[in-house]
PDB file of N, CA and C in Angstrom:
ATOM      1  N   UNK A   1     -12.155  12.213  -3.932  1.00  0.00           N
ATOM      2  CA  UNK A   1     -10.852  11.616  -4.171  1.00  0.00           C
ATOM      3  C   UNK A   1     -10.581  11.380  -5.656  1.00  0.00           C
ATOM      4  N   UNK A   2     -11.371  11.941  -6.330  1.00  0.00           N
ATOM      5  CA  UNK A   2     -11.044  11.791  -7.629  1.00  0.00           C
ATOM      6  C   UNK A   2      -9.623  12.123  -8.273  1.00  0.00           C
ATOM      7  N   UNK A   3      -9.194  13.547  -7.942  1.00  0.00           N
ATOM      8  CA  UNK A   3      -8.609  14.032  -8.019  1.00  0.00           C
ATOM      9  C   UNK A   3      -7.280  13.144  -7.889  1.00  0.00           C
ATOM     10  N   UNK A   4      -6.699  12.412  -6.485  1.00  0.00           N
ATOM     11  CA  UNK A   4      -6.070  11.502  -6.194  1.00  0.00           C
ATOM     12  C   UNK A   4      -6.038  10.705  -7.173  1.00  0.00           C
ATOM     13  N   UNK A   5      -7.021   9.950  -7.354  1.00  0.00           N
ATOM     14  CA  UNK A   5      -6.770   8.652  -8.474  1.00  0.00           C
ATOM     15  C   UNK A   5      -6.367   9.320  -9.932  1.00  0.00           C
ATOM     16  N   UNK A   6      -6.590  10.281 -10.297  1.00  0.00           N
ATOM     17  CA  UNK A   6      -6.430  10.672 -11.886  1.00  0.00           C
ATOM     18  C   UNK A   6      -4.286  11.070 -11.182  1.00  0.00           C
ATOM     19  N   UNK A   7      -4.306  11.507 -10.272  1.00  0.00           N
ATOM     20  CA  UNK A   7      -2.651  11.949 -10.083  1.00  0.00           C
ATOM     21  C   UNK A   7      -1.819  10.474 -10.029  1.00  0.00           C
ATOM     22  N   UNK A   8      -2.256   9.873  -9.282  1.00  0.00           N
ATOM     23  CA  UNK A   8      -1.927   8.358  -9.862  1.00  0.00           C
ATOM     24  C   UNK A   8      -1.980   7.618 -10.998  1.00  0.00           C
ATOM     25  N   UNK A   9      -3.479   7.858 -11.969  1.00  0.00           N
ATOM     26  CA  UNK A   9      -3.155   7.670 -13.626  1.00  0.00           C
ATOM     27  C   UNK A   9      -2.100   7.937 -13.824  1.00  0.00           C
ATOM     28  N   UNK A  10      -2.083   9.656 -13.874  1.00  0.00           N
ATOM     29  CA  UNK A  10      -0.708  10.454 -14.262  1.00  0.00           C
ATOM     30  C   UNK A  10       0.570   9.697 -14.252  1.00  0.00           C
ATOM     31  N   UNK A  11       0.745   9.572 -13.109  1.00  0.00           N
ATOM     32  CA  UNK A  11       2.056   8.737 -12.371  1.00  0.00           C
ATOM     33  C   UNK A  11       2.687   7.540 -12.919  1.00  0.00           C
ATOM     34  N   UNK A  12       0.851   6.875 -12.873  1.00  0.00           N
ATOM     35  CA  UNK A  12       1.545   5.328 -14.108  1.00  0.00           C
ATOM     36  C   UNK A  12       1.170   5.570 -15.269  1.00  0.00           C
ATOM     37  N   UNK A  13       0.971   6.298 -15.991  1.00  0.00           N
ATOM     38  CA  UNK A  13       1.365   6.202 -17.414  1.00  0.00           C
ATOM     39  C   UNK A  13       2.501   6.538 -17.927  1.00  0.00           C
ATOM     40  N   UNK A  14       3.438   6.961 -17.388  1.00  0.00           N
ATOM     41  CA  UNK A  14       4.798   7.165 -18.144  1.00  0.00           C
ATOM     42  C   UNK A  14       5.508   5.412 -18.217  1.00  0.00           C
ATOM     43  N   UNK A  15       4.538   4.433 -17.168  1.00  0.00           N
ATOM     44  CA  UNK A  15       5.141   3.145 -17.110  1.00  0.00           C
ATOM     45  C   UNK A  15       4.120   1.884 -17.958  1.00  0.00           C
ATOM     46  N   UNK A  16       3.395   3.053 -18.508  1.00  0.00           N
ATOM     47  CA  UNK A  16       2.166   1.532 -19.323  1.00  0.00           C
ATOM     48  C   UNK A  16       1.824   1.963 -20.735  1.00  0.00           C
ATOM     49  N   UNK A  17       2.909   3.615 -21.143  1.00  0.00           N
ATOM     50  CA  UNK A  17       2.351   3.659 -22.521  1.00  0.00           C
ATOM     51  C   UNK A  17       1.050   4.242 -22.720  1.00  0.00           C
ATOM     52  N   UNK A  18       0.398   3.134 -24.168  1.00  0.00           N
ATOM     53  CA  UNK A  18      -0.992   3.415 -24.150  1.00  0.00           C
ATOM     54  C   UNK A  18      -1.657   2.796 -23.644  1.00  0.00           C
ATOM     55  N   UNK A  19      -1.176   1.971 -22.872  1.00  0.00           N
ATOM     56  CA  UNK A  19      -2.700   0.839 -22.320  1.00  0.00           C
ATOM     57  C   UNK A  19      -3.040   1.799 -21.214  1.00  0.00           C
ATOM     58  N   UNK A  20      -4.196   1.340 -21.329  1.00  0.00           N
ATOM     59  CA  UNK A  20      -4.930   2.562 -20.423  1.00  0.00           C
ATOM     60  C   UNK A  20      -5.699   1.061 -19.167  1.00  0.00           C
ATOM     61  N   UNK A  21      -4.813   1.581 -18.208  1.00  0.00           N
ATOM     62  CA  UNK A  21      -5.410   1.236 -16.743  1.00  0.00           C
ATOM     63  C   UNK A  21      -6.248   1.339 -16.283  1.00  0.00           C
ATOM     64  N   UNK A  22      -7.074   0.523 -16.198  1.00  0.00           N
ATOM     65  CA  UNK A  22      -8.386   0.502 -14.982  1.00  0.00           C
ATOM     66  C   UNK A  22      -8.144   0.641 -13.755  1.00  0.00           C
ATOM     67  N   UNK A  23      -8.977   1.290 -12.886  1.00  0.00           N
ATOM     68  CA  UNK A  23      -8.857   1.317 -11.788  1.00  0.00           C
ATOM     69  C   UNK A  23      -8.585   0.146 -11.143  1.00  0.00           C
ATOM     70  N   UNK A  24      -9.072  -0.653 -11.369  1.00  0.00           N
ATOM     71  CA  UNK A  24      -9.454  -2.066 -10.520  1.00  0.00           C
ATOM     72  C   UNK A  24      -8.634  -3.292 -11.284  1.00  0.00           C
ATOM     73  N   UNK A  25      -7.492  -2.877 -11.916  1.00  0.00           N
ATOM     74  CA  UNK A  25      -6.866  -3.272 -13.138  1.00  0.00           C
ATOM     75  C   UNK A  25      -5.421  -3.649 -12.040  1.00  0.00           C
ATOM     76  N   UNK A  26      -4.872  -5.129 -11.984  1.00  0.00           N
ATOM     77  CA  UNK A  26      -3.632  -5.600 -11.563  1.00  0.00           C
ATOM     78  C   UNK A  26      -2.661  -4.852 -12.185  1.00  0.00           C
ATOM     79  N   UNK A  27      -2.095  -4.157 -11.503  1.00  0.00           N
ATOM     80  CA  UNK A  27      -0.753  -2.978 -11.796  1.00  0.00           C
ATOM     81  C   UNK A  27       0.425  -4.436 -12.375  1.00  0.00           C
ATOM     82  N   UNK A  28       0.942  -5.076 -11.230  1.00  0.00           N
ATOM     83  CA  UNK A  28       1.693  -6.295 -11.465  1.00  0.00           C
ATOM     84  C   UNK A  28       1.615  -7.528 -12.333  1.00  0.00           C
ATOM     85  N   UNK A  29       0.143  -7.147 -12.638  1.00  0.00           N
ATOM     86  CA  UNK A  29      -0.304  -8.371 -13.393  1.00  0.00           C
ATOM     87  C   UNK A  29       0.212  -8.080 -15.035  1.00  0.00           C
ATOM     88  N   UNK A  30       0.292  -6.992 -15.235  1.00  0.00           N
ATOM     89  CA  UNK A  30       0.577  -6.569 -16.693  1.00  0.00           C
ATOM     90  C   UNK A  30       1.407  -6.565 -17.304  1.00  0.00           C
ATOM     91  N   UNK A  31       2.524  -6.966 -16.503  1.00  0.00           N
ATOM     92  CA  UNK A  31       3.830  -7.057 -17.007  1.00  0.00           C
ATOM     93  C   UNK A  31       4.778  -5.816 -17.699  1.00  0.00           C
ATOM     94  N   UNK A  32       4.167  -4.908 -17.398  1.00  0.00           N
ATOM     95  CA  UNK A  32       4.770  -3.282 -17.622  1.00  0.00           C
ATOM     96  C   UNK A  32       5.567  -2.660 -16.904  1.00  0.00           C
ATOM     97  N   UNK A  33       6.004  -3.835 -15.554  1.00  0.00           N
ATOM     98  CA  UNK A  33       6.561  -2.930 -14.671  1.00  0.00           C
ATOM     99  C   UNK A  33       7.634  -4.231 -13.957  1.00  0.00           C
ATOM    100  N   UNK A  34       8.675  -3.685 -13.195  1.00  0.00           N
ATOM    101  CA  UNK A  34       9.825  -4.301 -12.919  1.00  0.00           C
ATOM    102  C   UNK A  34       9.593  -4.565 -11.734  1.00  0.00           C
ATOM    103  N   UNK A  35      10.949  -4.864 -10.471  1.00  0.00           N
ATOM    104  CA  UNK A  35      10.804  -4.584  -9.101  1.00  0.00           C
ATOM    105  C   UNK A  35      11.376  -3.243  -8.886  1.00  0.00           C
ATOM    106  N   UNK A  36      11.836  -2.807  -9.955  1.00  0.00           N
ATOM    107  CA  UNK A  36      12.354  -1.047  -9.335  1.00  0.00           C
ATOM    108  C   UNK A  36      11.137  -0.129  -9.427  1.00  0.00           C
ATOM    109  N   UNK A  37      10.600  -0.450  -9.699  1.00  0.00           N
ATOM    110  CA  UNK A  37       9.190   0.333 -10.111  1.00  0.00           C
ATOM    111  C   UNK A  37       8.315   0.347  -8.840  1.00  0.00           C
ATOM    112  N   UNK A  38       8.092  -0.958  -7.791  1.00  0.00           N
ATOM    113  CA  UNK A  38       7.933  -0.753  -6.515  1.00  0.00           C
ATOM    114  C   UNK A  38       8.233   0.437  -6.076  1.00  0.00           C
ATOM    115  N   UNK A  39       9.730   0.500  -5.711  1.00  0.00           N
ATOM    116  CA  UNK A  39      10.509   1.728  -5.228  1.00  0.00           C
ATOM    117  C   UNK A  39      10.339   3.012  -5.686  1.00  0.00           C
ATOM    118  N   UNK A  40       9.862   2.934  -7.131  1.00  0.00           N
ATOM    119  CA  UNK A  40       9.261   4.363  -7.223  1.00  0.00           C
ATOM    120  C   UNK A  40       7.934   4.942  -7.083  1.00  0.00           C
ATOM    121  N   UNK A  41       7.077   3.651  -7.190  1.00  0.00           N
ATOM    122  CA  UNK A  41       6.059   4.065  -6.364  1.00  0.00           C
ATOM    123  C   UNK A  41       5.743   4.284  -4.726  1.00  0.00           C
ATOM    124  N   UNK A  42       6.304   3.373  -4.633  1.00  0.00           N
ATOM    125  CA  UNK A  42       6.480   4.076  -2.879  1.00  0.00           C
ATOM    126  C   UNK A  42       6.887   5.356  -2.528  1.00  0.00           C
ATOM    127  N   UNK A  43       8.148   5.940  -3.855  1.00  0.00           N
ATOM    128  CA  UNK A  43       8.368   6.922  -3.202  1.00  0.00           C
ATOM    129  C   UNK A  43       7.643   8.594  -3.608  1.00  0.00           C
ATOM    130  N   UNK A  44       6.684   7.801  -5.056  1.00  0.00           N
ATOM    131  CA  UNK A  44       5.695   8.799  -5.488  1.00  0.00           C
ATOM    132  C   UNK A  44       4.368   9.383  -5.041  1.00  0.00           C
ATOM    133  N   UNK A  45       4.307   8.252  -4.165  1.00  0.00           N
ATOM    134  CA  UNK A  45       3.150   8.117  -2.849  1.00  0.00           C
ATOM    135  C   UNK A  45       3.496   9.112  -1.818  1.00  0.00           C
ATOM    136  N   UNK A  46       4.566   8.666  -1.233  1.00  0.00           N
ATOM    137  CA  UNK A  46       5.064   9.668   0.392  1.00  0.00           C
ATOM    138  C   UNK A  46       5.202  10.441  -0.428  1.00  0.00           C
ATOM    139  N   UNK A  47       5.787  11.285  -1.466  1.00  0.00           N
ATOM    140  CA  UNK A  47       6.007  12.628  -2.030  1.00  0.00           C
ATOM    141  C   UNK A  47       5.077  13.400  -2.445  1.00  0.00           C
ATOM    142  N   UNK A  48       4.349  12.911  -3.391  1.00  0.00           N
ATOM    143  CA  UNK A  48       3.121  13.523  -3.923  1.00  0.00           C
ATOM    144  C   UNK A  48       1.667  13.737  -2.425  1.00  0.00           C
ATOM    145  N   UNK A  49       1.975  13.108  -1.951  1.00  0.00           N
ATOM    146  CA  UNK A  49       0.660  13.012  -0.826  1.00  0.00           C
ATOM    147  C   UNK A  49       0.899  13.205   0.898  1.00  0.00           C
ATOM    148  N   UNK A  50       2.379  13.622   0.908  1.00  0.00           N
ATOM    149  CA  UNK A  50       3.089  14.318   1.663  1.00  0.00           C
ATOM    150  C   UNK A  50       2.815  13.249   2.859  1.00  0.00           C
ATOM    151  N   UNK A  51       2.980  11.980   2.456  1.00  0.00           N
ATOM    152  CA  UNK A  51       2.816  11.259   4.151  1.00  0.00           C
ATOM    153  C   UNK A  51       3.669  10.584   3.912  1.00  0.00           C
ATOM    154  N   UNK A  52       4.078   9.605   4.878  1.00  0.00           N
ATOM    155  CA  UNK A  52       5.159   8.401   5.509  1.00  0.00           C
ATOM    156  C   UNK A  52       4.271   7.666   4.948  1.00  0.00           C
ATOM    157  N   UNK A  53       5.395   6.213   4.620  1.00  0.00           N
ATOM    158  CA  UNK A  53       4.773   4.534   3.937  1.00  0.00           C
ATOM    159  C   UNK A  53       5.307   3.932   5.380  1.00  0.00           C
ATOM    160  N   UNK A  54       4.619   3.487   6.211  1.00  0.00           N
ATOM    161  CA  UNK A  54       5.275   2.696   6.972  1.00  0.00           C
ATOM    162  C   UNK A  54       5.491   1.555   7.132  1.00  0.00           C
ATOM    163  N   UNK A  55       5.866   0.517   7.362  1.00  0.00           N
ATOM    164  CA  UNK A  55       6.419  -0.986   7.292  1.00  0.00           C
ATOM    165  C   UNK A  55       4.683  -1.605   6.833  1.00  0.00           C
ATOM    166  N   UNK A  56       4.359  -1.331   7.813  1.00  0.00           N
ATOM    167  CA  UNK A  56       3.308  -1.939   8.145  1.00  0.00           C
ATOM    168  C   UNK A  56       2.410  -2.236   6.482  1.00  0.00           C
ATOM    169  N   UNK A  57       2.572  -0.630   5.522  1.00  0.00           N
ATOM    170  CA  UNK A  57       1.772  -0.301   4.867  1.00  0.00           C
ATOM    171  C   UNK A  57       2.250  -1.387   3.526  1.00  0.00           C
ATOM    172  N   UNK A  58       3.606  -1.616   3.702  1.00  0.00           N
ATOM    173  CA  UNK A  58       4.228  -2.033   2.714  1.00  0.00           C
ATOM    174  C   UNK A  58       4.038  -3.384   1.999  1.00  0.00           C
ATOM    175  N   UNK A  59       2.373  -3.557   1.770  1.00  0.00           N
ATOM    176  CA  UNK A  59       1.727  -4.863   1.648  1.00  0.00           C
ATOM    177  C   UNK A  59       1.716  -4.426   0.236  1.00  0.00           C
ATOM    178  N   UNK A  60       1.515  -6.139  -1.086  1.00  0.00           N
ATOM    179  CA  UNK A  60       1.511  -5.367  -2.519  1.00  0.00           C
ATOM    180  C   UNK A  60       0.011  -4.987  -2.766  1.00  0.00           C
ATOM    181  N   UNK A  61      -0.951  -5.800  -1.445  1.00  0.00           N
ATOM    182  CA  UNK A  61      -2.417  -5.139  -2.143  1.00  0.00           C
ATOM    183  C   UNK A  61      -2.647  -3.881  -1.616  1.00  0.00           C
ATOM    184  N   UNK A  62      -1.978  -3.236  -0.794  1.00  0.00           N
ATOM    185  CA  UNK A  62      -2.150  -1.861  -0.975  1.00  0.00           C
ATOM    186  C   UNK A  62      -1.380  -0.789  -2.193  1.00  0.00           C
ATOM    187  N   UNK A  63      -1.352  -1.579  -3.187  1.00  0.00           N
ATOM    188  CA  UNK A  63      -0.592  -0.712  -4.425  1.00  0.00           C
ATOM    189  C   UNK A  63      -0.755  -1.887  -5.458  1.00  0.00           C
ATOM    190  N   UNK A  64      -1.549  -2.431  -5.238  1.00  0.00           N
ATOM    191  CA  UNK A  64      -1.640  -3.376  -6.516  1.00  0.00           C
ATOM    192  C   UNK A  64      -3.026  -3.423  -7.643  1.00  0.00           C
ATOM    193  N   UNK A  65      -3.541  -2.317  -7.442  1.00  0.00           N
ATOM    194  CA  UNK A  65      -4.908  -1.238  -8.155  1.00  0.00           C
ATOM    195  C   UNK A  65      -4.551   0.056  -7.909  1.00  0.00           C
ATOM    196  N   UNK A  66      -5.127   1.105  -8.916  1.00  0.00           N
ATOM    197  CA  UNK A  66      -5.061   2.631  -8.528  1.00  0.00           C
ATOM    198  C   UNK A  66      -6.238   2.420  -7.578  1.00  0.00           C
ATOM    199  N   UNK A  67      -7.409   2.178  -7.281  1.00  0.00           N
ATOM    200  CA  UNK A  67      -8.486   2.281  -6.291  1.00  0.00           C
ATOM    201  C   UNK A  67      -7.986   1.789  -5.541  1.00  0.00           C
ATOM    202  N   UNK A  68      -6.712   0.516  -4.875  1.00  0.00           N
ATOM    203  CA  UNK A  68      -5.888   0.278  -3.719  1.00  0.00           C
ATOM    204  C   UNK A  68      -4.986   1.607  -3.093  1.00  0.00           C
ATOM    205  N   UNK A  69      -4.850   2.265  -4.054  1.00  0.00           N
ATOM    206  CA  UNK A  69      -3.170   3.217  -3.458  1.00  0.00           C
ATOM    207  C   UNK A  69      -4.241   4.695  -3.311  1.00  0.00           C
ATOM    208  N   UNK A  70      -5.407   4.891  -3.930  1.00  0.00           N
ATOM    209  CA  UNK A  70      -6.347   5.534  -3.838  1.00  0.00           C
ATOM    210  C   UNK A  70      -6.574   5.892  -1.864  1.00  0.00           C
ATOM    211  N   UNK A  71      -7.199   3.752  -1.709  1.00  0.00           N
ATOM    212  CA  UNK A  71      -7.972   3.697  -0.691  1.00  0.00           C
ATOM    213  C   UNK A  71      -6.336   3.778   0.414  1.00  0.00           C
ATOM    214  N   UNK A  72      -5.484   3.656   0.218  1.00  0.00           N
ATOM    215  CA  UNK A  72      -4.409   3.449   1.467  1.00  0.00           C
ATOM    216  C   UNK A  72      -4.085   5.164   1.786  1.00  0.00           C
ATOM    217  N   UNK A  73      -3.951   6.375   0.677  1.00  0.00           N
ATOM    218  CA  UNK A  73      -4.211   7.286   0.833  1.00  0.00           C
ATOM    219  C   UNK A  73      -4.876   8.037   1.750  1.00  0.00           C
ATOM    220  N   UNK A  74      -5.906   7.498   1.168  1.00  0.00           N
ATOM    221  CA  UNK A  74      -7.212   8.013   2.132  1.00  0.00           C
ATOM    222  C   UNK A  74      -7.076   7.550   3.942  1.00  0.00           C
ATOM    223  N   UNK A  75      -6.712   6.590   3.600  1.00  0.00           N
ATOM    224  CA  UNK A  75      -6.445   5.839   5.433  1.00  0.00           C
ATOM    225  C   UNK A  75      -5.288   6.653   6.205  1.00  0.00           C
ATOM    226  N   UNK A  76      -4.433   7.244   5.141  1.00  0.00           N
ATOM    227  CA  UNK A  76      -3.381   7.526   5.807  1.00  0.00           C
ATOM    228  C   UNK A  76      -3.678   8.990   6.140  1.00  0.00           C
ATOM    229  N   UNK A  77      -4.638   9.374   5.302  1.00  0.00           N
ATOM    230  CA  UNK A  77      -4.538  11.050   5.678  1.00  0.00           C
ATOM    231  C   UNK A  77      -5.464  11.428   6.784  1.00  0.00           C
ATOM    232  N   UNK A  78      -6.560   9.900   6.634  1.00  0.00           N
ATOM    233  CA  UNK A  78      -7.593   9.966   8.005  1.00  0.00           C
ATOM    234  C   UNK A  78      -6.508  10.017   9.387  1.00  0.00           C
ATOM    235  N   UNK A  79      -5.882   8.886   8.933  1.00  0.00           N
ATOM    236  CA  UNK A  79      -4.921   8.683  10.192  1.00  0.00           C
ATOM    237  C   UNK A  79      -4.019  10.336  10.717  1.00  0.00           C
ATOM    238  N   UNK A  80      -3.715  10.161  10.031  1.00  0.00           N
ATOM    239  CA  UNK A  80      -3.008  11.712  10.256  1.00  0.00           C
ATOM    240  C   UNK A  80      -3.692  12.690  11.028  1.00  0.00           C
ATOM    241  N   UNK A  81      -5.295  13.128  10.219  1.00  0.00           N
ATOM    242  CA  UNK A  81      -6.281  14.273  10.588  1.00  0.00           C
ATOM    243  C   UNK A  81      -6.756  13.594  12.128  1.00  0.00           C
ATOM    244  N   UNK A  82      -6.898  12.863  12.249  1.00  0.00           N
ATOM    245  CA  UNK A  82      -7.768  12.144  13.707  1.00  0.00           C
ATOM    246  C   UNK A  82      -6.778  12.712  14.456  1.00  0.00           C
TER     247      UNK A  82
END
C-alpha cells in the first residue's frame, strides 16, 4: 500500500505547501486546510480509488492521518473483493 499513501501525499500537498506531512501527522490539526477541503477529499478518495464513501465512512478519524485514509482504503477495497 505504499503506493496509496505516497498518491495521497501527492493529493495533500497542493494544500500544505512545504510542510511536509507525516503519516501519522493531524491533517486538521495544522491549520492548512478549511471545511471545503473535507469535500475535496472525499471526493479525491471515491475518484482516485474508484470506490463509494458511504455515510457510515464519513467519520473525521477516517481521514484525519494519511495512514487513516490509507487504512479506510484498504477496508473498502477488502470490502468490495470479499
Amino acid at each position: 500500500m505504499a503506493d496509496t499513501k505516497q498518491t495521497i501525499r501527492d493529493f495533500l500537498a497542493q494544500f500544505f505547501g512545504d510542510h511536509q506531512l507525516a503519516d501519522d501527522e493531524d491533517i486538521f490539526a495544522t491549520g492548512f486546510v478549511n471545511s471545503l477541503f473535507v469535500m475535496q477529499l472525499v471526493l479525491f478518495v471515491e475518484n482516485e480509488f474508484s470506490m463509494t464513501i458511504a455515510d457510515e465512512d464519513l467519520e473525521m478519524a477516517n481521514f484525519r492521518t494519511v495512514s487513516a485514509i490509507e487504512a479506510l482504503v484498504a477496508r473498502k477495497h477488502t470490502t468490495v473483493v470479499s
